[in-house]
Protein backbone atom coordinates (compact mmCIF):
# COMPACT_ATOMS: atom_id res chain seq x y z
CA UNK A 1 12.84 19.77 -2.88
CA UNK A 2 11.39 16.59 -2.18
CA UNK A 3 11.93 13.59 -3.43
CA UNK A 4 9.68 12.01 -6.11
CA UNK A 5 8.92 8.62 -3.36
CA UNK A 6 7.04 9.63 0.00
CA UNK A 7 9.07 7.95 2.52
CA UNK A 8 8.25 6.62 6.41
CA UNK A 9 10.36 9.94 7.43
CA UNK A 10 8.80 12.26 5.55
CA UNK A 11 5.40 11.14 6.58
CA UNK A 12 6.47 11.20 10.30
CA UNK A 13 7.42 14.75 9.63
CA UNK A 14 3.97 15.62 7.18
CA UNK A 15 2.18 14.28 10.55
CA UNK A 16 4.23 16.49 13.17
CA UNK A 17 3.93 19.47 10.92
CA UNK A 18 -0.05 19.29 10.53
CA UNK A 19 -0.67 18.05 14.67
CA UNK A 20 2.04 19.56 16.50
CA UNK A 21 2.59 16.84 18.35
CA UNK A 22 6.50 15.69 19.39
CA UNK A 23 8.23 13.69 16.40
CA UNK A 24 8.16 10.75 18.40
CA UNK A 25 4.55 10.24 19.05
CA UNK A 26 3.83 11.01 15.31
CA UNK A 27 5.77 8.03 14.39
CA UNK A 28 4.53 5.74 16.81
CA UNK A 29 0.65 6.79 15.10
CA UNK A 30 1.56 6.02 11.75
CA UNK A 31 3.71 2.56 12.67
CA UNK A 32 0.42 1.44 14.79
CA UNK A 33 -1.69 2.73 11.68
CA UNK A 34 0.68 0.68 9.56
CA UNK A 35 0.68 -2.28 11.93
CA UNK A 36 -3.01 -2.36 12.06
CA UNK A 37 -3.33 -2.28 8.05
CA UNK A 38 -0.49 -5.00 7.93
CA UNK A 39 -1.88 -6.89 10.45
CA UNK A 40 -5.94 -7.42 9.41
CA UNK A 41 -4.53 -7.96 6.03
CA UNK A 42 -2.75 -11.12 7.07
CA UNK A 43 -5.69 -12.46 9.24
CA UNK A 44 -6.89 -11.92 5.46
CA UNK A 45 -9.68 -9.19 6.50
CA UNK A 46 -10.40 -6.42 3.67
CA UNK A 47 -9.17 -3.43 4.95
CA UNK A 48 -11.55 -0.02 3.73
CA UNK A 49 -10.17 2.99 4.00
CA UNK A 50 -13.38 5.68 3.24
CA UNK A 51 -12.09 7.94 0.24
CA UNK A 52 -8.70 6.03 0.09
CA UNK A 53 -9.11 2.66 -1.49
CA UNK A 54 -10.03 -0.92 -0.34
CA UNK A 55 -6.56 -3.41 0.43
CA UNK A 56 -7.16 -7.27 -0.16
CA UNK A 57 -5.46 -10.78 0.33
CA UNK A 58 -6.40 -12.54 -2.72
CA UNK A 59 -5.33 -16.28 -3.96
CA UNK A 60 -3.40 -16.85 -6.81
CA UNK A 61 -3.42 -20.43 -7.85
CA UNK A 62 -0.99 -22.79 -9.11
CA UNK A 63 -0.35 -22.19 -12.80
CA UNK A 64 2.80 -22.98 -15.28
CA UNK A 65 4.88 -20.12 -16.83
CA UNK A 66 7.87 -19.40 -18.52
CA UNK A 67 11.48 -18.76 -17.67
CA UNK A 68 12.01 -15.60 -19.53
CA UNK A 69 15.50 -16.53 -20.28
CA UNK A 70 15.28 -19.75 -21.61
CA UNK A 71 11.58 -19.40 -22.22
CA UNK A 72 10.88 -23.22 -20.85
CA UNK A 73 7.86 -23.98 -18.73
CA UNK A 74 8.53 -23.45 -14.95
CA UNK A 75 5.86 -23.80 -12.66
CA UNK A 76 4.75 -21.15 -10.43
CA UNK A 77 3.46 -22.27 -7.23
CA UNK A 78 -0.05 -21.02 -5.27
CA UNK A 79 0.28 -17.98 -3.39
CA UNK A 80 -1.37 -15.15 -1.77
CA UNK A 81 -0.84 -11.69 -3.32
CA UNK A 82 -2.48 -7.89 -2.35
CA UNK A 83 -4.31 -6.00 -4.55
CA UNK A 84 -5.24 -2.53 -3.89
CA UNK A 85 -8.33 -0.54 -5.47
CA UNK A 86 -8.67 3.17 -5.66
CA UNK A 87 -11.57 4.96 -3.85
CA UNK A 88 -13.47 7.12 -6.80
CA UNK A 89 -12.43 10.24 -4.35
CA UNK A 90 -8.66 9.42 -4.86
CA UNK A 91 -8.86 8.59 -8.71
CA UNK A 92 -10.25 12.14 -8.88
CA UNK A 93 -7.84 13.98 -6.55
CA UNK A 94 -4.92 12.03 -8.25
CA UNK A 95 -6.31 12.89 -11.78
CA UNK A 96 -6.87 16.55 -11.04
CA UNK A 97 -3.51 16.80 -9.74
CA UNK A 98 -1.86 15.16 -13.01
CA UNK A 99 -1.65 18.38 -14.54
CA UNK A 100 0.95 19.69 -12.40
């Protein structure tokens, strides 16, 4: 049974099971895939993947907010955060699949 998170391994293995190719080279495909997402993200390039989704750097500015246990202001500085959006092909796969 597998586990309810998809994990680096188990994609490795997904890969070597669907090309055939030795374990090793599979995992060296998906860490450069990886590497290249990671990568044009923090030269803060869009990165499209067609029927996947769309990854972006976006900037968050300064703002004040709360301690949540002492509920006094605290101020939050500016940073950069990524946001992911669904391709309309993957809502519909996903939502299809909700069923089971």
């Amino acid at each position: 049974m597998k586990s309810q998170t998809l994990t680096r391994a188990e994609l490795f293995e997904d890969v070597h099971n669907e090309l055939g190719l030795p374990r090793q080279e599979c995992a060296a495909i998906v860490e450069r895939t990886l590497d290249l997402v990671v990568d044009a993200l923090e030269r803060g390039e869009m990165v499209k993947l067609s029927g996947f989704g769309v990854f972006q750097v976006r900037e968050k500015n300064a703002r004040v907010g709360r301690n949540p246990k002492t509920g006094k202001p605290a101020a939050i500085d500016p940073r950069k955060v990524i946001s992911f959006r669904a391709s309309q092909i993957m809502k519909a796969r996903v939502d299809a699949g909700a069923g089971e």
